[in-house]
N, C-alpha and C. Protein backbone atom coordinates (compact mmCIF):
# COMPACT_ATOMS: atom_id res chain seq x y z
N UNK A 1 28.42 0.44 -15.63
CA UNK A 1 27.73 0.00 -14.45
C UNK A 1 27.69 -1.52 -14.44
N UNK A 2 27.97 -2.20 -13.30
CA UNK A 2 28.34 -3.66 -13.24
C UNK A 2 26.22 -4.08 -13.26
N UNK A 3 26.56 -5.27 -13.23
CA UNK A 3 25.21 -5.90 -13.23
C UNK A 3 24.90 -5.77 -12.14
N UNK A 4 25.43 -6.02 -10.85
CA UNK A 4 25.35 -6.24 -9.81
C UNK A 4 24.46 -4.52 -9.62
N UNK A 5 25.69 -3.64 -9.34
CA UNK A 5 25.32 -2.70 -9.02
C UNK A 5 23.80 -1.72 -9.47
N UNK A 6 23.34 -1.95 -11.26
CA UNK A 6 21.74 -2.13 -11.66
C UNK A 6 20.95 -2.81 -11.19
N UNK A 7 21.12 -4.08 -10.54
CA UNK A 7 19.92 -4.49 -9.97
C UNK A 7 19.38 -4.00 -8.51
N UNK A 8 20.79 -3.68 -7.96
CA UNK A 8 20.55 -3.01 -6.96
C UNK A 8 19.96 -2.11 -6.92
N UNK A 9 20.18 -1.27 -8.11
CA UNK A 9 19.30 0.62 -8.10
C UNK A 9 17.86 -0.20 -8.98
N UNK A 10 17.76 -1.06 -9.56
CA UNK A 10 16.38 -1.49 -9.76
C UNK A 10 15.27 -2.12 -8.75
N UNK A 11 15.87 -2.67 -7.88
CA UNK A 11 15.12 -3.06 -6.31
C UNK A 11 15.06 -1.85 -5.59
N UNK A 12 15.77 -0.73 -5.23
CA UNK A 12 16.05 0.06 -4.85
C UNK A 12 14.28 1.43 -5.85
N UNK A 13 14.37 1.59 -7.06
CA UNK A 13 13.56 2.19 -7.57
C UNK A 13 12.24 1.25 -7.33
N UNK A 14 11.79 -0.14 -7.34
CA UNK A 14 10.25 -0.40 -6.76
C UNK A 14 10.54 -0.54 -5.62
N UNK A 15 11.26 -0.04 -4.54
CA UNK A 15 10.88 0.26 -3.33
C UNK A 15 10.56 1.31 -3.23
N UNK A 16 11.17 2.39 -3.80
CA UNK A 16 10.98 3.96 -3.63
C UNK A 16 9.28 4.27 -4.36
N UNK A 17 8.78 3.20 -5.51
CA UNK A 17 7.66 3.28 -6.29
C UNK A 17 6.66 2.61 -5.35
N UNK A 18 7.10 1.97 -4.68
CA UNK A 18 5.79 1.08 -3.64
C UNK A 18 5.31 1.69 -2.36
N UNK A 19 6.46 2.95 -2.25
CA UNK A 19 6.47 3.56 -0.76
C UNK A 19 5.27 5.01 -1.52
N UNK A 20 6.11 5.49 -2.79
CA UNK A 20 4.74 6.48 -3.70
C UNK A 20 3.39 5.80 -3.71
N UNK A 21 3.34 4.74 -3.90
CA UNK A 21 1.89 3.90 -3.77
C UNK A 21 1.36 4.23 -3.19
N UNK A 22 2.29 3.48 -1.63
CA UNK A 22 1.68 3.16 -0.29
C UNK A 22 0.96 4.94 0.03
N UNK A 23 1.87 5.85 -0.37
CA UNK A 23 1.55 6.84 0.12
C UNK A 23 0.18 7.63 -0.32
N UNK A 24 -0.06 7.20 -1.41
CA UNK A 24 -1.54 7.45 -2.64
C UNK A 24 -2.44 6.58 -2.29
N UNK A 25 -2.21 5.75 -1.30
CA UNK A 25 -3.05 4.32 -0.84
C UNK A 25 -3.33 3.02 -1.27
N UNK A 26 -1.89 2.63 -2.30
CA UNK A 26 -2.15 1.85 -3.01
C UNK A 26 -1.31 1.03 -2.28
N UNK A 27 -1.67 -0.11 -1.26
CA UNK A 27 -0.88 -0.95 -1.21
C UNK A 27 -0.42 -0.32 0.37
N UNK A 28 0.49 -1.40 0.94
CA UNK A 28 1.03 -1.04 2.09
C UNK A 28 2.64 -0.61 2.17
N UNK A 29 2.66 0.42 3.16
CA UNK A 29 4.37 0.93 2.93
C UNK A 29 5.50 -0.10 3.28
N UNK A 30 6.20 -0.11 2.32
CA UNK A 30 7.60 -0.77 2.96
C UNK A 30 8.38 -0.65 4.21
N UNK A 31 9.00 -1.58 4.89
CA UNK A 31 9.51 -1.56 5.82
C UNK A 31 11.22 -1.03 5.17
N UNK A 32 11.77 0.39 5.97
CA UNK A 32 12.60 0.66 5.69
C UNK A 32 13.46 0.96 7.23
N UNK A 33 14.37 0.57 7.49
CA UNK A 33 15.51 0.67 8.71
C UNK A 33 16.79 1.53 7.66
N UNK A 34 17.31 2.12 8.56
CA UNK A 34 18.51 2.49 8.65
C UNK A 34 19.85 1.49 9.40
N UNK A 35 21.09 1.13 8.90
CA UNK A 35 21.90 -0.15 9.15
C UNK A 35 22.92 0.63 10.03
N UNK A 36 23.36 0.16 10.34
CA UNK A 36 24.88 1.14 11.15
C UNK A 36 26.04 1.79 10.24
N UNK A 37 25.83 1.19 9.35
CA UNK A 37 26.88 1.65 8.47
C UNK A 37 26.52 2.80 7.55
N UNK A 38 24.91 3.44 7.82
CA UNK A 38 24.51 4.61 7.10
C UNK A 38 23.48 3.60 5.80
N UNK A 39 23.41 2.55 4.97
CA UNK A 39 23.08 1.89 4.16
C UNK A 39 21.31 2.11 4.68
N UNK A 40 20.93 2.49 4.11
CA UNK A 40 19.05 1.78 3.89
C UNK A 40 18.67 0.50 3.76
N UNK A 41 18.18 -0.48 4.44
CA UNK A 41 17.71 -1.85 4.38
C UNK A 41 16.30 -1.89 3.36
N UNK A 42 15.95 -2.13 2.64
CA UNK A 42 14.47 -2.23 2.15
C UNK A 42 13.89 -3.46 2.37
N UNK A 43 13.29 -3.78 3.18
CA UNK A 43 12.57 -5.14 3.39
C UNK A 43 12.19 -5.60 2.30
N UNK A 44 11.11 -4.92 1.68
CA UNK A 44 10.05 -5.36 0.93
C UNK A 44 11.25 -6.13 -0.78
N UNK A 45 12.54 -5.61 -1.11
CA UNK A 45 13.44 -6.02 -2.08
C UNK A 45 14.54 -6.83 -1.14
N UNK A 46 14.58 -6.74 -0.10
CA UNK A 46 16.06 -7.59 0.82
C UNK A 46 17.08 -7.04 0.55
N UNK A 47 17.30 -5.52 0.26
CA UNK A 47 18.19 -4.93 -0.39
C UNK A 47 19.06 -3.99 0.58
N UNK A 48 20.42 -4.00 1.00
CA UNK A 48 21.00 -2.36 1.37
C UNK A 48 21.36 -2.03 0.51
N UNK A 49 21.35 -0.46 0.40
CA UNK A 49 21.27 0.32 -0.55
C UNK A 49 21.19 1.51 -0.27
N UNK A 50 23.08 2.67 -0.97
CA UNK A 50 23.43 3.38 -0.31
C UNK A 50 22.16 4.23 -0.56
N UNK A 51 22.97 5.43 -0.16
CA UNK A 51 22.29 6.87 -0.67
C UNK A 51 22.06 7.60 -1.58
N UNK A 52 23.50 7.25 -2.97
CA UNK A 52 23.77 7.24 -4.06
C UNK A 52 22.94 6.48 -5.01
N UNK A 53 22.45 4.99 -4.50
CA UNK A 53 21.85 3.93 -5.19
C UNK A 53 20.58 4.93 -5.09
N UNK A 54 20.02 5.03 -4.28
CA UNK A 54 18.47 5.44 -3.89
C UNK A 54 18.84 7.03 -4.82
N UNK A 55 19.34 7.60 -4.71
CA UNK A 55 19.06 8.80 -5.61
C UNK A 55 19.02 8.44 -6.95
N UNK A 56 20.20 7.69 -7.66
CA UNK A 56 19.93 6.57 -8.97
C UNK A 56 18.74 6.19 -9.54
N UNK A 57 18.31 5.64 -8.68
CA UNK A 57 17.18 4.47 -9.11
C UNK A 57 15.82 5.74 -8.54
N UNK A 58 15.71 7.11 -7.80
CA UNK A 58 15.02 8.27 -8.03
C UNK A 58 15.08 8.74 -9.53
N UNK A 59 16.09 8.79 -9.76
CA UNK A 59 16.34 9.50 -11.56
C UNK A 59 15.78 8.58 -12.45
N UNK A 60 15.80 7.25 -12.51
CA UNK A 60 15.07 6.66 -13.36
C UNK A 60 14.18 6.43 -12.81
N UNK A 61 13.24 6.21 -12.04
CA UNK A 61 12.01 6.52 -11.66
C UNK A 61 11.29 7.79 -12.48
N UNK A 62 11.91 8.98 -11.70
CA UNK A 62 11.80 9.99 -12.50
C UNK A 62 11.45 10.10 -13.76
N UNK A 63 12.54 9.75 -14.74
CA UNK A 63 12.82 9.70 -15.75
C UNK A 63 11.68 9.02 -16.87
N UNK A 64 11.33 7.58 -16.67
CA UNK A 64 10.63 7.04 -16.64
C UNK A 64 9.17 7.55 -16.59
N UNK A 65 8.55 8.30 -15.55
CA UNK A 65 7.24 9.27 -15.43
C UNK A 65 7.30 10.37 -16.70
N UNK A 66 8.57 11.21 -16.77
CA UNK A 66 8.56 12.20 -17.44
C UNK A 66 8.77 11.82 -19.19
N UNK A 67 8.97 10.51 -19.29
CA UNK A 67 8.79 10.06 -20.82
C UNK A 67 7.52 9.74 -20.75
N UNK A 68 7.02 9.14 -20.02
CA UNK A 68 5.00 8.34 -19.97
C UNK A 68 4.35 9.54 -19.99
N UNK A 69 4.99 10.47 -19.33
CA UNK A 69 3.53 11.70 -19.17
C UNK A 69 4.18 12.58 -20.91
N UNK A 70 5.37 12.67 -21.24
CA UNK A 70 5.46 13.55 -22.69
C UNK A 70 4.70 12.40 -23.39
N UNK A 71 5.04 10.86 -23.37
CA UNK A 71 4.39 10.52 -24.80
C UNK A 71 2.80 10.46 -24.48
N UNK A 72 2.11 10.45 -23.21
CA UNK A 72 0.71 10.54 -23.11
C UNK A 72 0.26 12.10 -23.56
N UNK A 73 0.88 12.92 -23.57
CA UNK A 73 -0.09 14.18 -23.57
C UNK A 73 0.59 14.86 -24.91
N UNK A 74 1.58 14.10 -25.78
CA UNK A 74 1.35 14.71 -26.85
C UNK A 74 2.67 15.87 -26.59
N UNK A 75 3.28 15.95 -25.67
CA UNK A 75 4.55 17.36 -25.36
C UNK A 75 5.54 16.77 -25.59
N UNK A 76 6.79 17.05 -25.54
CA UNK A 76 8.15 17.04 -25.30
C UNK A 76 8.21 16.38 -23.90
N UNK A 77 9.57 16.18 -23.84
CA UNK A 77 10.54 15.41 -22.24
C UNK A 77 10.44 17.20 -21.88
N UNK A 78 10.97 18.20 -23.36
CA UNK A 78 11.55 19.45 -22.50
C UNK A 78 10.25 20.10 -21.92
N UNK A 79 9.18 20.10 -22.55
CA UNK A 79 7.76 20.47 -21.80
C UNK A 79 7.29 19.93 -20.65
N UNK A 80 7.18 18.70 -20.73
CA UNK A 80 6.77 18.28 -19.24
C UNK A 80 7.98 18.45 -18.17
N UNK A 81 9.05 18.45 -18.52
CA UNK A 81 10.02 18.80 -17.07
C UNK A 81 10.23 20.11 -16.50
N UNK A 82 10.31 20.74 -17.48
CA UNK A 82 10.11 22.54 -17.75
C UNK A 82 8.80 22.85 -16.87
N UNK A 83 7.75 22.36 -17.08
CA UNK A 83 6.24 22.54 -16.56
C UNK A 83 6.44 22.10 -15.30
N UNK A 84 6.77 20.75 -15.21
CA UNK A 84 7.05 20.14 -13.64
C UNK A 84 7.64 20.59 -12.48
N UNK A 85 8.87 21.49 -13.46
CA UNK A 85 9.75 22.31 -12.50
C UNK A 85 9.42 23.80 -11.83
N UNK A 86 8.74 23.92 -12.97
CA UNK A 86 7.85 25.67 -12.61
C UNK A 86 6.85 25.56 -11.41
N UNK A 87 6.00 24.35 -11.42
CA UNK A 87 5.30 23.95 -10.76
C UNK A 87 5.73 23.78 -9.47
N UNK A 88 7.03 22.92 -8.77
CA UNK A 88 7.60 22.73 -7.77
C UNK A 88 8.18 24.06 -7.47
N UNK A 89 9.09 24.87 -8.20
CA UNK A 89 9.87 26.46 -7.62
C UNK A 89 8.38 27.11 -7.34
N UNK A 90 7.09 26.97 -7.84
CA UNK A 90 6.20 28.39 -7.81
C UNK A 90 5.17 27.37 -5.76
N UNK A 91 5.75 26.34 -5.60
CA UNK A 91 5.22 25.77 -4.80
C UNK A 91 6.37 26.12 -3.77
N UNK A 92 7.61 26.12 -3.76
CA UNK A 92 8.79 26.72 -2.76
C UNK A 92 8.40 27.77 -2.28
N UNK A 93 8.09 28.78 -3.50
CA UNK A 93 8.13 30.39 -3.22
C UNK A 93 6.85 30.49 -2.53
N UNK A 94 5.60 29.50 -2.74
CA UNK A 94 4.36 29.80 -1.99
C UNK A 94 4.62 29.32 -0.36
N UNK A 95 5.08 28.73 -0.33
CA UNK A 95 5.60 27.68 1.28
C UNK A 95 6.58 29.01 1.68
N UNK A 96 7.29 29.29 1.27
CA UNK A 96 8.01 30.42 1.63
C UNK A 96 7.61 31.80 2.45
N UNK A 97 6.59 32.08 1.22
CA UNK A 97 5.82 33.35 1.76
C UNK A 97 4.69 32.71 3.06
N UNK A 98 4.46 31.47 2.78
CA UNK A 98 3.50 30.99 4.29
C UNK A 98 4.57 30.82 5.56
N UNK A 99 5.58 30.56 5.64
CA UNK A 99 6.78 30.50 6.30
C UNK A 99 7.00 31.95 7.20
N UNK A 100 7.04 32.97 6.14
CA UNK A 100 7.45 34.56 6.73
C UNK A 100 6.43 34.96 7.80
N UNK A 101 5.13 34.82 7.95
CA UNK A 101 4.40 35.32 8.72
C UNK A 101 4.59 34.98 10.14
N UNK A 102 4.85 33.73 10.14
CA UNK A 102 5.50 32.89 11.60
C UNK A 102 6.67 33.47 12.24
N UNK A 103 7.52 33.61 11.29
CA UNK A 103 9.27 33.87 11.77
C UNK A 103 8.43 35.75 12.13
N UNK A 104 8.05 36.46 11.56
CA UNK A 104 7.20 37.85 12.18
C UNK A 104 6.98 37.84 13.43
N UNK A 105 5.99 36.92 13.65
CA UNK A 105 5.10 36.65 15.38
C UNK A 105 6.39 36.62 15.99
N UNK A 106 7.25 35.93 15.71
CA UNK A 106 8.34 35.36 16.89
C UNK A 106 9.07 36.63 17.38
């Protein structure tokens, strides 16, 4: 990975972390546009930045949480992601079954 291209997915990850903030109430949301060429603008870093970059710099974001929360609580990377993930599929399948009753009425 060139230098260039890391700093990009590193401006790219505290925008995506400032917009989680903004959204928890910490702070105000970033200004994000869409460019003509498909690219994401991030105001708040002066950055375009594909789609690829922004999923990137999601994984270490990610990544990053799921080492802080194993070495805070004493588990594994494979425990807390394992747990994290059960958590999100058992939250699909609940949205799911709230989903079916609607598509019924219709």
């Amino acid at each position: 990975m060139t230098a260039d291209r890391r700093r990009v997915e590193l401006r790219a990850g505290a925008s995506l972390l400032a917009s989680a903030g903004a959204d928890l109430g910490c702070g105000e949301e970033p200004g994000v546009r869409v460019l003509p060429d498909g690219r994401l603008w991030l105001a708040d870093v002066g950055a375009a930045v594909s789609a690829a970059e922004i999923y990137r710099a999601a994984r270490a974001v990610l990544a990053a949480q799921l080492d802080a929360m194993a070495q805070v609580s004493g588990q594994s990377v494979e425990e807390v992601t394992f747990g994290w993930l059960v958590g999100l599929q058992m939250d699909d399948v609940l949205a799911a079954l709230d989903a079916e009753p609607e598509a019924d009425a219709a």
